[in-house]
Protein backbone atom coordinates (compact mmCIF):
# COMPACT_ATOMS: atom_id res chain seq x y z
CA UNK A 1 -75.34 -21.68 -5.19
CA UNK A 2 -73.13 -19.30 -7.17
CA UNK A 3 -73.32 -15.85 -8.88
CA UNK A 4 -71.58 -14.63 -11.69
CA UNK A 5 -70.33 -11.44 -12.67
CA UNK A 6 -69.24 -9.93 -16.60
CA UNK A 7 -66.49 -7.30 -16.66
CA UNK A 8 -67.47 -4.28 -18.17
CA UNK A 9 -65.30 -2.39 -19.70
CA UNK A 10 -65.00 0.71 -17.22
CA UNK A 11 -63.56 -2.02 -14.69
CA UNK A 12 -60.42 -3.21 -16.99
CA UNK A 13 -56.94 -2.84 -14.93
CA UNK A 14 -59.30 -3.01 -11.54
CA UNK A 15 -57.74 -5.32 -8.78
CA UNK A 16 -59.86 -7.85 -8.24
CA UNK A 17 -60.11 -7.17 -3.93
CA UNK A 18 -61.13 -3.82 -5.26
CA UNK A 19 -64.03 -4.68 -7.62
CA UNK A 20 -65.23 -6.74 -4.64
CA UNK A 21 -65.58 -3.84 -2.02
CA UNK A 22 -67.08 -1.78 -5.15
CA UNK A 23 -69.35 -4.15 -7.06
CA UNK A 24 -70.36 -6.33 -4.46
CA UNK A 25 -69.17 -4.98 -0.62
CA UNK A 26 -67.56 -2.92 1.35
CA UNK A 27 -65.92 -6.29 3.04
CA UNK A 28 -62.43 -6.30 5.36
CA UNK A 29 -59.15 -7.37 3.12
CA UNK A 30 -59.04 -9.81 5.53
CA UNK A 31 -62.27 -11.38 4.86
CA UNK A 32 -61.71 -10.96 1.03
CA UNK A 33 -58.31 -12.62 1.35
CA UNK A 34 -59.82 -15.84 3.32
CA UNK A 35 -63.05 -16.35 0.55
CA UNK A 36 -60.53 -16.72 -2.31
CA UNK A 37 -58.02 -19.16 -0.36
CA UNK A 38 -60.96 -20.82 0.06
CA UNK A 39 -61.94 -20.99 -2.99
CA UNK A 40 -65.19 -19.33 -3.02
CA UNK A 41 -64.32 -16.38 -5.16
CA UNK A 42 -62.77 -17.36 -8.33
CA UNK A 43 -62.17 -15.50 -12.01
CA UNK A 44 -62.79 -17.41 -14.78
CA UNK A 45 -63.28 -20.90 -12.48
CA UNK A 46 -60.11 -20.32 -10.93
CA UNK A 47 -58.32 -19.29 -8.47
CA UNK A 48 -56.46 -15.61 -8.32
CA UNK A 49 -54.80 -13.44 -5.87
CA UNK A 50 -56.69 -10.45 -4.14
CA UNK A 51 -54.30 -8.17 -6.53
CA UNK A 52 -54.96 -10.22 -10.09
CA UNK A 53 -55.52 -7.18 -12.61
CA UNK A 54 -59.51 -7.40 -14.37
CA UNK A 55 -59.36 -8.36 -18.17
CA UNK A 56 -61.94 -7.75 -20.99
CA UNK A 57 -64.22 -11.18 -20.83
CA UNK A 58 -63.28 -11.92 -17.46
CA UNK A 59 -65.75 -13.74 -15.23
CA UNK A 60 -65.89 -13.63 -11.56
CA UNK A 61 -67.55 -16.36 -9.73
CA UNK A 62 -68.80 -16.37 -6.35
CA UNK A 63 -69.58 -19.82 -5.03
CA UNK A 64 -71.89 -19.88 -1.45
CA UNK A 65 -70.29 -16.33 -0.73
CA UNK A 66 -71.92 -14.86 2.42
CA UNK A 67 -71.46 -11.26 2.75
CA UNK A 68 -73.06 -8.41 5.07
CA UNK A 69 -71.92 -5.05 4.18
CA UNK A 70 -70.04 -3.14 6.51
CA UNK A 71 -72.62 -1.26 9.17
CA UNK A 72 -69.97 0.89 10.70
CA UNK A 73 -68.93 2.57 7.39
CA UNK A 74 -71.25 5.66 6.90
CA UNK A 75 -73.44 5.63 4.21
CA UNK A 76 -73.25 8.34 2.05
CA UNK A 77 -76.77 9.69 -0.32
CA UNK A 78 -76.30 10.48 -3.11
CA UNK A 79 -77.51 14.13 -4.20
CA UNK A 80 -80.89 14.70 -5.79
CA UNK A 81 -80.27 17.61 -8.47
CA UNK A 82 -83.35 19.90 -8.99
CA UNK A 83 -85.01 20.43 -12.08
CA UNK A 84 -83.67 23.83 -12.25
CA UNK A 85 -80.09 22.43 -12.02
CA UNK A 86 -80.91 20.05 -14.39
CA UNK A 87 -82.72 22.17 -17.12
CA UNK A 88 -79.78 24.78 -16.78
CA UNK A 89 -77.10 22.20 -16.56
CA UNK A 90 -76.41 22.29 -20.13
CA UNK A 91 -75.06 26.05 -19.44
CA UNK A 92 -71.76 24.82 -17.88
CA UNK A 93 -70.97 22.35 -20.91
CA UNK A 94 -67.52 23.89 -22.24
CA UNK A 95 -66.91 20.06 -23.97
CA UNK A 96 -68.50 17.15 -24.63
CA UNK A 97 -66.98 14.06 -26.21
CA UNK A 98 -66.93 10.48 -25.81
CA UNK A 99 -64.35 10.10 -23.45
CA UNK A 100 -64.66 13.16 -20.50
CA UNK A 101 -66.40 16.48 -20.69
CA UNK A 102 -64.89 20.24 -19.25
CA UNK A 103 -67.51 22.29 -17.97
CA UNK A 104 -67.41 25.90 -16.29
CA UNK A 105 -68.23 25.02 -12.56
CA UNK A 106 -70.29 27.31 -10.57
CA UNK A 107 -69.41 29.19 -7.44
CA UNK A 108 -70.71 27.68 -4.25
CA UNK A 109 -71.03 24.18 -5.04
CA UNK A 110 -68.35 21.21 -4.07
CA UNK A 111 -67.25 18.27 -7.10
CA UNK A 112 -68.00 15.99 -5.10
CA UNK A 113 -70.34 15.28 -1.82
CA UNK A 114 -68.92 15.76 1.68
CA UNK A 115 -69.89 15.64 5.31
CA UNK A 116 -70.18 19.95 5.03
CA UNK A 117 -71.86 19.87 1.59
CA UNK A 118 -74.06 17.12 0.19
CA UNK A 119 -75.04 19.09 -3.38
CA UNK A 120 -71.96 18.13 -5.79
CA UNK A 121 -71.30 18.80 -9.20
CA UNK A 122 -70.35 14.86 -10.08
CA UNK A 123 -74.05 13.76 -8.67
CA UNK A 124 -75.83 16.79 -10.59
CA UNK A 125 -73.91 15.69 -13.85
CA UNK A 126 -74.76 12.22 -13.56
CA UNK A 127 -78.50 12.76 -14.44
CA UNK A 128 -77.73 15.10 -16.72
CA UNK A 129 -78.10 13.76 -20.93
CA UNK A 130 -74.84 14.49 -21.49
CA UNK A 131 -73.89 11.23 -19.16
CA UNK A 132 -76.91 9.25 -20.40
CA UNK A 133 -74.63 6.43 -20.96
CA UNK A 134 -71.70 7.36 -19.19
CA UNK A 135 -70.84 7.76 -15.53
CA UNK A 136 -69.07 10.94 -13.96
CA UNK A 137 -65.54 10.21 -13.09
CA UNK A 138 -63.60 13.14 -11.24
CA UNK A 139 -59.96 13.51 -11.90
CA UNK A 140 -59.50 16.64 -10.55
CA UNK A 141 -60.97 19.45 -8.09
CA UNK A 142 -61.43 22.79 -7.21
CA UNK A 143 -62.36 24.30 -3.75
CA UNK A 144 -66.25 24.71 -3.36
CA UNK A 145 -66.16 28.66 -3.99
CA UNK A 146 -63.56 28.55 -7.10
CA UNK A 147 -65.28 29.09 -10.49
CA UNK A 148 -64.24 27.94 -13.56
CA UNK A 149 -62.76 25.05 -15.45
CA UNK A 150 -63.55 21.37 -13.90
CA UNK A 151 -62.28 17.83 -16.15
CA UNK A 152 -64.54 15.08 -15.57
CA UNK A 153 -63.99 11.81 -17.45
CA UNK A 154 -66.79 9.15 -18.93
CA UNK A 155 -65.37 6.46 -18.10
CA UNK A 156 -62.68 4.72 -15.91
CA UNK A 157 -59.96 4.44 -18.78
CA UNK A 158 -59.71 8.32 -19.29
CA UNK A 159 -60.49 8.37 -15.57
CA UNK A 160 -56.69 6.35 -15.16
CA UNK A 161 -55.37 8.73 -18.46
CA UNK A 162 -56.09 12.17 -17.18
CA UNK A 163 -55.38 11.43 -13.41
CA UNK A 164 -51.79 10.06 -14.29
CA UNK A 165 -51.39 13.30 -16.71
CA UNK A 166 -52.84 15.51 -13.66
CA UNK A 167 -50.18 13.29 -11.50
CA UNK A 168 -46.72 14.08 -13.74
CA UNK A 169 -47.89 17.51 -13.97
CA UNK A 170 -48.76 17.31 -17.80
CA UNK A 171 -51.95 19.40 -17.56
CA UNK A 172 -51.68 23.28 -17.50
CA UNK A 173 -53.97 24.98 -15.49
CA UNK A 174 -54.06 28.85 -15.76
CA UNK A 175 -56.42 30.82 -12.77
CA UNK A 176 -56.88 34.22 -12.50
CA UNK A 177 -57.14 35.87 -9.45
CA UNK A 178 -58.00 39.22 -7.68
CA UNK A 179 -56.02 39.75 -4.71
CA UNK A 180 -55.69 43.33 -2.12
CA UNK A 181 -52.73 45.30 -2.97
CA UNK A 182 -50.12 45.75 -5.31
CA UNK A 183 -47.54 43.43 -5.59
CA UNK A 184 -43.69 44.41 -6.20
CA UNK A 185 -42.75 41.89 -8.71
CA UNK A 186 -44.73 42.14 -11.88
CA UNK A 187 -43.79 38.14 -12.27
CA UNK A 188 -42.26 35.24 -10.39
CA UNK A 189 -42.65 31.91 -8.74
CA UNK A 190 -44.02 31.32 -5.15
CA UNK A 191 -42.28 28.37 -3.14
CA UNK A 192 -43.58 27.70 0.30
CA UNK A 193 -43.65 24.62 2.08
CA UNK A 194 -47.27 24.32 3.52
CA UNK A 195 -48.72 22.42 6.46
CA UNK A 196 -51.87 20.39 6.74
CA UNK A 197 -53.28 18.91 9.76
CA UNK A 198 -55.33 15.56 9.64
CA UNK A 199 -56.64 14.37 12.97
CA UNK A 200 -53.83 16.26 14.74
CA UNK A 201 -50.92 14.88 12.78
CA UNK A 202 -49.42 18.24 10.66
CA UNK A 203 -47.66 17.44 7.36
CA UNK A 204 -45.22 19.39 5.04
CA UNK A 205 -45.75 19.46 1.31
CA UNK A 206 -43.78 21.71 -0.74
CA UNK A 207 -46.16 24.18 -2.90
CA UNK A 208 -44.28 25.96 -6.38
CA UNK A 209 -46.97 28.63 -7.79
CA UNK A 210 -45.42 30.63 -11.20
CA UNK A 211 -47.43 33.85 -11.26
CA UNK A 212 -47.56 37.47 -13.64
CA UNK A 213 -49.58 40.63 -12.76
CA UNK A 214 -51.79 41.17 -15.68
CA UNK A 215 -52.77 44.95 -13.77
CA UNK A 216 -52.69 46.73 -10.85
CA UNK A 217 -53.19 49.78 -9.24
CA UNK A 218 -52.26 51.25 -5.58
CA UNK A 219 -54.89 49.22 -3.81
CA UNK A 220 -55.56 45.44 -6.06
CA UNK A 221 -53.76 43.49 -8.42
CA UNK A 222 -55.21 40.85 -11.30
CA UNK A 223 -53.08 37.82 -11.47
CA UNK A 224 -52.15 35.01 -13.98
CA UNK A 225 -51.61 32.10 -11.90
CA UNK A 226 -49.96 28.38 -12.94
CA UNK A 227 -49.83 26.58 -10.20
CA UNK A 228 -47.04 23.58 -10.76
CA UNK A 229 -48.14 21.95 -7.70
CA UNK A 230 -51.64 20.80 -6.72
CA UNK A 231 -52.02 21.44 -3.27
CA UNK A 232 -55.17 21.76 -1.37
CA UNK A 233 -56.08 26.00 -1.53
CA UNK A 234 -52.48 26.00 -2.50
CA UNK A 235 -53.11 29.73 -3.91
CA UNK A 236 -55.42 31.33 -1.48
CA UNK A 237 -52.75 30.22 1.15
CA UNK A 238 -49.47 31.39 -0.82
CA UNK A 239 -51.45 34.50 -1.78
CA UNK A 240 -52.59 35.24 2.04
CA UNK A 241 -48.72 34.45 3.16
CA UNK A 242 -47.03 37.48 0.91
CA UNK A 243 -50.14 39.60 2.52
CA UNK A 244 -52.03 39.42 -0.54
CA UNK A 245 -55.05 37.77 0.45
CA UNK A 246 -57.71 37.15 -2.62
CA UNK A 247 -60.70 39.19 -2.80
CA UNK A 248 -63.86 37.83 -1.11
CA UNK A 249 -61.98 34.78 0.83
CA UNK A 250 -63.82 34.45 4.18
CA UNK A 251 -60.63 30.97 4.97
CA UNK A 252 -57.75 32.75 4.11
CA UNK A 253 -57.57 36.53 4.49
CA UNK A 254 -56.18 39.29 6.87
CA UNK A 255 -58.24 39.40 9.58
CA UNK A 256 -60.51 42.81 10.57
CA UNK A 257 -59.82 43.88 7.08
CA UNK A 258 -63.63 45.01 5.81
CA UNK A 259 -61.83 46.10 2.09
CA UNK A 260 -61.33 41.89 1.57
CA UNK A 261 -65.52 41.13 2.52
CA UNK A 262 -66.67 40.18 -0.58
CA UNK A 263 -69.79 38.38 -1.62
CA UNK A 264 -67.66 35.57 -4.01
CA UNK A 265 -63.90 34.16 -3.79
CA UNK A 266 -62.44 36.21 -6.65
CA UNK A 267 -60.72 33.32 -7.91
CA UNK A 268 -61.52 31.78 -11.41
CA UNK A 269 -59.80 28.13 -13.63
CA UNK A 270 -59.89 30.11 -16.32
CA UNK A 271 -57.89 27.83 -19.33
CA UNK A 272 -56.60 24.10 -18.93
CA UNK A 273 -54.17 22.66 -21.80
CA UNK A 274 -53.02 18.93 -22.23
CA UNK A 275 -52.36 16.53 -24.84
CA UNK A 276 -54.15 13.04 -25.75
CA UNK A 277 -52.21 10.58 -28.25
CA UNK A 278 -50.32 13.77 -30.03
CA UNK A 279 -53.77 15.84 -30.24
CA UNK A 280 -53.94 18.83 -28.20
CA UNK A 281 -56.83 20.32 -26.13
CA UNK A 282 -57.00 23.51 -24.80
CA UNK A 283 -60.41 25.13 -22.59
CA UNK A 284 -61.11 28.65 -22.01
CA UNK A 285 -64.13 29.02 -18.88
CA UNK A 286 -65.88 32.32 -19.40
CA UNK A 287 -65.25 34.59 -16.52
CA UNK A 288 -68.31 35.17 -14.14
CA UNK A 289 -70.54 38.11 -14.33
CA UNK A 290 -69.51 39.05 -10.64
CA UNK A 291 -65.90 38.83 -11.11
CA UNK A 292 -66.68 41.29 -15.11
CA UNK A 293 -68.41 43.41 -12.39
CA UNK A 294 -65.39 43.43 -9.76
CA UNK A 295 -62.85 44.31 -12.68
CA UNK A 296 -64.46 46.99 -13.57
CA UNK A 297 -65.15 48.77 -10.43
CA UNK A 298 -61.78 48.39 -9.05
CA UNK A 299 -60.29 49.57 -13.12
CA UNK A 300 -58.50 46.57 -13.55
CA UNK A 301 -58.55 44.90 -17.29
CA UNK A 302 -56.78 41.53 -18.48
CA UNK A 303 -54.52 41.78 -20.90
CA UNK A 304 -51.86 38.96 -22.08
């Protein structure tokens, strides 16, 4: 008995170990590594290593392959979006092309499903028409209460594209942020070396943010914000080190400090710029109402 398998072309450059644990299980390398020694996985009726790169045509052949998939991983359900999400999705639709879309995320909601947070943006957008035909591939995110611009490729090539341009820092993000206090230098660069704990074991990553005060006054400051790094709340932590904690962060603030308790993180993507084979893109993500509101009532405005 044998199945056989087309490759599509969001699966082109895939290793073929790794189109195994996604196409057909979640097996050990191990186990992987023994059924095509043996012969019973095979591309094109023969025989390739666990790292052979997919090609457009190729066909993979499984011949009397057993498999159960693994019980101890946890499964993970996908989101349900409701028809409200789905009848307003089309609000958040900055772009739309063939190849990825940029929408204006929403506050309180992550990009992508997690043990805290099952609603997602990536499962909402996949039933939306704009990815009738597509799939939702994140490149990117931004923490669950950060508004503003999100890139999500349609399929795995730009997937590969804009995550290497994300990687050698050749996409320009610009936030803006509303932070307590006034700060001294009207522009500069933050460079901090921030720690991270996973299971126990704390790591140093080095975190560069380039910033300018658009306006301030004695008690809050707006900021332009390009981070060069991507570290995880690389800004709210920078910000909260220098004592200039952003407005309405419940993480990363001073403590006892009733002036920061704000309803939403006062932290907005608010333009992303890149290139694509010599043609440029650049986004602007309308601001919130709440953070229009918050600029107002503490007199701030945004100039250039």
């Amino acid at each position: 008995m044998r199945k056989k398998f087309s490759i599509d072309v969001d699966y082109i450059g895939t290793r073929l170990d790794r189109w195994i644990r996604k196409k057909i299980s979640d097996l050990p390398q191990s186990l992987i590594e023994k059924s095509i020694r043996k012969g019973k996985i095979k591309v094109n009726f023969k025989k390739e290593k666990s790292s052979y790169k997919l090609k457009k045509n190729d066909t993979i052949i499984l011949f009397d392959f057993n498999f159960v998939a693994n019980k101890n991983k946890k499964s993970t359900l996908k989101y349900i979006p409701t028809k409200k999400e789905l009848s307003t999705s089309g609000d958040m639709f900055i772009e739309d092309n063939e190849n990825f879309v940029v929408i204006n995320k929403p506050p309180g909601i992550s990009v992508q499903s997690g043990t805290k947070s099952r609603r997602n943006i990536i499962d909402i957008l996949r039933d939306t028409k704009e990815f009738e035909n597509s799939s939702p591939y994140p490149v990117h995110r931004i923490d669950k209460e950060t508004t503003g611009i999100l890139l999500v490729a349609k399929n795995r090539k730009y997937a590969q594209l804009l995550t290497s341009l994300f990687r050698i820092r050749k996409i320009h993000k610009t936030y803006l942020g509303i932070v307590l206090g006034e700060l001294k230098n009207k522009i500069g660069t933050f460079n901090d070396i921030l720690f991270y704990y996973d299971n126990k074991k704390r790591t140093e990553t080095n975190a560069i943010t380039h910033y300018k005060v658009l306006d301030s006054n004695n008690s809050y400051s707006l900021l332009k914000l390009n981070p060069q790094t991507g570290r995880k709340h690389q800004l709210r932590k920078q910000l909260l080190l220098r004592g200039y904690p952003i407005l309405g962060d419940t993480k990363y603030r001073i403590s006892n400090n009733k002036i920061n308790k704000n309803n939403f993180l006062m932290l907005h993507a608010y333009k992303i710029n890149f290139s694509i084979n010599n043609v440029r893109y650049s986004f602007v993500a309308n601001l919130p109402f709440y953070f229009n509101k918050i600029l107002k009532e503490k007199y701030l405005k945004i100039s250039s």
